[in-house]
Protein backbone atom coordinates (compact mmCIF):
# COMPACT_ATOMS: atom_id res chain seq x y z
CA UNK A 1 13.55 8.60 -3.25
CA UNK A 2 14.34 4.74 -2.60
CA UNK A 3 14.34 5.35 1.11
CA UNK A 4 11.42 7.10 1.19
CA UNK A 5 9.29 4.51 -0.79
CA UNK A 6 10.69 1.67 1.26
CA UNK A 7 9.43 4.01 4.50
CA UNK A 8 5.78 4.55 3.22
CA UNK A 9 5.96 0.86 2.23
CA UNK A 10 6.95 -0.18 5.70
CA UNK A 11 3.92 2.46 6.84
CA UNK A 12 1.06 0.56 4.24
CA UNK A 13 2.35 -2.49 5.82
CA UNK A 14 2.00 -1.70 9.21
CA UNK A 15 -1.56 -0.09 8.16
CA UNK A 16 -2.65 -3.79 6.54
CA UNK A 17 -1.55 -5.48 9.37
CA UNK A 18 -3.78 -3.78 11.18
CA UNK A 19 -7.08 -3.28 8.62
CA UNK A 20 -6.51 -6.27 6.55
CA UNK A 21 -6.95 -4.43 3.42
CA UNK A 22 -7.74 -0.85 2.00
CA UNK A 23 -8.59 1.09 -0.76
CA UNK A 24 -5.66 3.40 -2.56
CA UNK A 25 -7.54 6.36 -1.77
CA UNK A 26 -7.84 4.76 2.24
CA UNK A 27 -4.14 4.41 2.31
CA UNK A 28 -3.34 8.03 0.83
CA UNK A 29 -6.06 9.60 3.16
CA UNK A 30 -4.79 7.59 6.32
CA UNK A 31 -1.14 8.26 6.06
CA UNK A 32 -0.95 11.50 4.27
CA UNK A 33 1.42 10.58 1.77
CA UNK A 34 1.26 11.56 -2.05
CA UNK A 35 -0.67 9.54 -4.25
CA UNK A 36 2.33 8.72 -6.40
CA UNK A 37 4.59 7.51 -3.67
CA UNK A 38 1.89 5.63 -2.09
CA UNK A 39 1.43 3.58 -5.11
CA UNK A 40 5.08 3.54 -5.50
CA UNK A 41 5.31 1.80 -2.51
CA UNK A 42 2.15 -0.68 -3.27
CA UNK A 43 3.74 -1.78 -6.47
CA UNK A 44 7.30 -2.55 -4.36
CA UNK A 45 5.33 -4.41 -1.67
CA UNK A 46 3.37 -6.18 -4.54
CA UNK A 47 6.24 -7.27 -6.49
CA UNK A 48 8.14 -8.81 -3.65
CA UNK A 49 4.88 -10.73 -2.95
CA UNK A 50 3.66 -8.67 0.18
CA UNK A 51 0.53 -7.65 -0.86
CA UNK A 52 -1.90 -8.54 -3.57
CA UNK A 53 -3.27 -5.66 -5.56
CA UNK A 54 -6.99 -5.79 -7.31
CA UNK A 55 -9.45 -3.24 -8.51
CA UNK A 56 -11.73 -1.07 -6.80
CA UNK A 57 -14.56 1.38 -8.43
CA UNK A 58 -11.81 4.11 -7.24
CA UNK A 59 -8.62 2.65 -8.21
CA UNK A 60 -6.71 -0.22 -6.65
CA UNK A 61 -7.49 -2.32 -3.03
CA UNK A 62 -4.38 -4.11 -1.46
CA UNK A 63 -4.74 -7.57 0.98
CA UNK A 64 -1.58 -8.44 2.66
CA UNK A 65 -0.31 -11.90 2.28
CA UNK A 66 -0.02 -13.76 5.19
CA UNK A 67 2.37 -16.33 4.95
């Protein structure tokens, strides 16, 4: 399960990189991944400072930091 959340993780970032930001349901929609391991992967890109995470009327929108 690790590997595959570090893979969709490497996918959202690759996604952001390109979009700037999206909504959750963007991201699921876009690379056909389930819900729960797309947000999986959010939360391990936002806690090692990747992304920033903020609300949306549908759930959650992530930004990725640029450094």
């Amino acid at each position: 399960m690790i590997m595959e959340i570090g893979i969709v993780a490497g996918e959202i970032w690759h996604y952001l990189d390109d979009k700037k930001s999206a909504t959750e349901d963007e991201l699921i929609k876009s690379l056909k991944r389930p819900r729960e391991l797309v947000l999986m992967s959010l939360g391990w890109l936002a806690r090692e400072g990747h992304v920033t995470l903020g609300t949306h009327e549908s759930g959650y929108s992530a930004t990725l930091n640029r450094k």
